[in-house]
Protein backbone atom coordinates (compact mmCIF):
# COMPACT_ATOMS: atom_id res chain seq x y z
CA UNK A 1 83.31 28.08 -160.85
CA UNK A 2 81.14 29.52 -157.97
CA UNK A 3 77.99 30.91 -158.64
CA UNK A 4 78.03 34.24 -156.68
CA UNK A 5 74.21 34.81 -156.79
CA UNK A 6 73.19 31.65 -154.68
CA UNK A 7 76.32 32.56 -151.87
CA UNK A 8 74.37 35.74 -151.74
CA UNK A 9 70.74 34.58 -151.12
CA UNK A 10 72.07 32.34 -148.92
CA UNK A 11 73.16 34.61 -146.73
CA UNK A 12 70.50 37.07 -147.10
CA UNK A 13 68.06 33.97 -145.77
CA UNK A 14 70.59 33.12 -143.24
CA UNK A 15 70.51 37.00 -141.74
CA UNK A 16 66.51 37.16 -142.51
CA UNK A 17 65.54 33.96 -140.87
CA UNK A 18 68.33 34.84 -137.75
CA UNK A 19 66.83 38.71 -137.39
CA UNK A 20 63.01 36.80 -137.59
CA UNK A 21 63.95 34.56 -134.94
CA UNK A 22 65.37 37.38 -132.67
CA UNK A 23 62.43 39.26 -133.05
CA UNK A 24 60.01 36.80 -132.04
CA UNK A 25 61.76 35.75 -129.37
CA UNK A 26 62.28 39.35 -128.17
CA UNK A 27 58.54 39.66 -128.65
CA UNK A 28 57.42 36.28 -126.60
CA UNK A 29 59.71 37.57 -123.67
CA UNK A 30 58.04 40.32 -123.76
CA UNK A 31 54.62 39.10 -123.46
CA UNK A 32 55.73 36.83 -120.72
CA UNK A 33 56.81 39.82 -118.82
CA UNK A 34 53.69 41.51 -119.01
CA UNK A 35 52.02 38.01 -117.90
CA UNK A 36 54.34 37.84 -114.95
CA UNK A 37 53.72 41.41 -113.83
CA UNK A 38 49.82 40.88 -113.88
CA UNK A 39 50.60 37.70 -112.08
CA UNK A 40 52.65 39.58 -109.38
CA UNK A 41 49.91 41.86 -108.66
CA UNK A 42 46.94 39.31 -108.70
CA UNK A 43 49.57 38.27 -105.84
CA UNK A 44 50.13 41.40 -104.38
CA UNK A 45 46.56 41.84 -104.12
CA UNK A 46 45.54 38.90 -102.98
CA UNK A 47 48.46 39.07 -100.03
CA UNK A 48 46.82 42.22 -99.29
CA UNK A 49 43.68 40.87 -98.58
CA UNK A 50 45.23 37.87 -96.45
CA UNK A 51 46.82 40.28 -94.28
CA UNK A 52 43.71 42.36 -93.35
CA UNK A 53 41.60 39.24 -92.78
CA UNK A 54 43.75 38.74 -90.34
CA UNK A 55 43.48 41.67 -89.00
CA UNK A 56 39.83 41.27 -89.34
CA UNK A 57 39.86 37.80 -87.24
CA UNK A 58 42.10 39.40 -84.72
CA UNK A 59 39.39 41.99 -84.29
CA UNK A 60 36.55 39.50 -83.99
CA UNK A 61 37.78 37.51 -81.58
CA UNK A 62 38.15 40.43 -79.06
CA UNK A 63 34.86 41.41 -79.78
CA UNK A 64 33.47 38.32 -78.85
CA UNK A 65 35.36 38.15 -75.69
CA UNK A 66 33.97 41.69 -75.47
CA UNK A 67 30.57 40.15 -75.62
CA UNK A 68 31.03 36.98 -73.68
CA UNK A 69 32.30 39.39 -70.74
CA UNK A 70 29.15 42.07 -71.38
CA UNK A 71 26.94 38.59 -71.39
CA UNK A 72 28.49 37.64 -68.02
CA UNK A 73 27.77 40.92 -66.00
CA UNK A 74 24.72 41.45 -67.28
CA UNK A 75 23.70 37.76 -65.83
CA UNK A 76 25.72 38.58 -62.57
CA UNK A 77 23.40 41.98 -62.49
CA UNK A 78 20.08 40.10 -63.01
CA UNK A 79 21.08 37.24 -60.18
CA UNK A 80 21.91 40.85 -57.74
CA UNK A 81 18.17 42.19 -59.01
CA UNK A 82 16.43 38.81 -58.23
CA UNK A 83 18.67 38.37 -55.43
CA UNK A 84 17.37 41.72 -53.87
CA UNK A 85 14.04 41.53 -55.22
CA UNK A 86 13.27 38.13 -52.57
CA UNK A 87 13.88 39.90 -49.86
């Protein structure tokens, strides 16, 4: 004869332990997720700030050119004022 009672709680464990499992994993997924997106914007971020350094360099660079060039008249305008200061 089967006994009915232990078939039962059986299953009821079976179902209980399968719908805790579910939910756990659903719930570690869904932590990862929010992990990932606060990942992806740390990234986004620092992208962002790569990108306008860049843009930053870029700028510096023709400024110093701008410079080197203001440097270089201004020498070529104090040779002309010595120059015509001799004579």
């Amino acid at each position: 004869m089967m006994d009915w009672t232990a078939i039962i709680v059986a299953v009821v464990a079976m179902f209980g332990t399968a719908i805790g499992s579910l939910y756990g994993i659903k719930k570690s997924n869904s932590l990862i997720e929010y992990r990932m997106d606060q990942l992806e914007e740390k990234v986004d971020k620092h992208n962002n700030l790569v990108e306008r350094m860049y843009e930053v360099e870029e700028g510096l660079s023709l400024h110093c050119e701008k410079i080197k060039e203001i440097n270089h008249r201004l020498e070529d305008l104090k040779d002309q004022k010595s120059a015509t200061s001799k004579c």
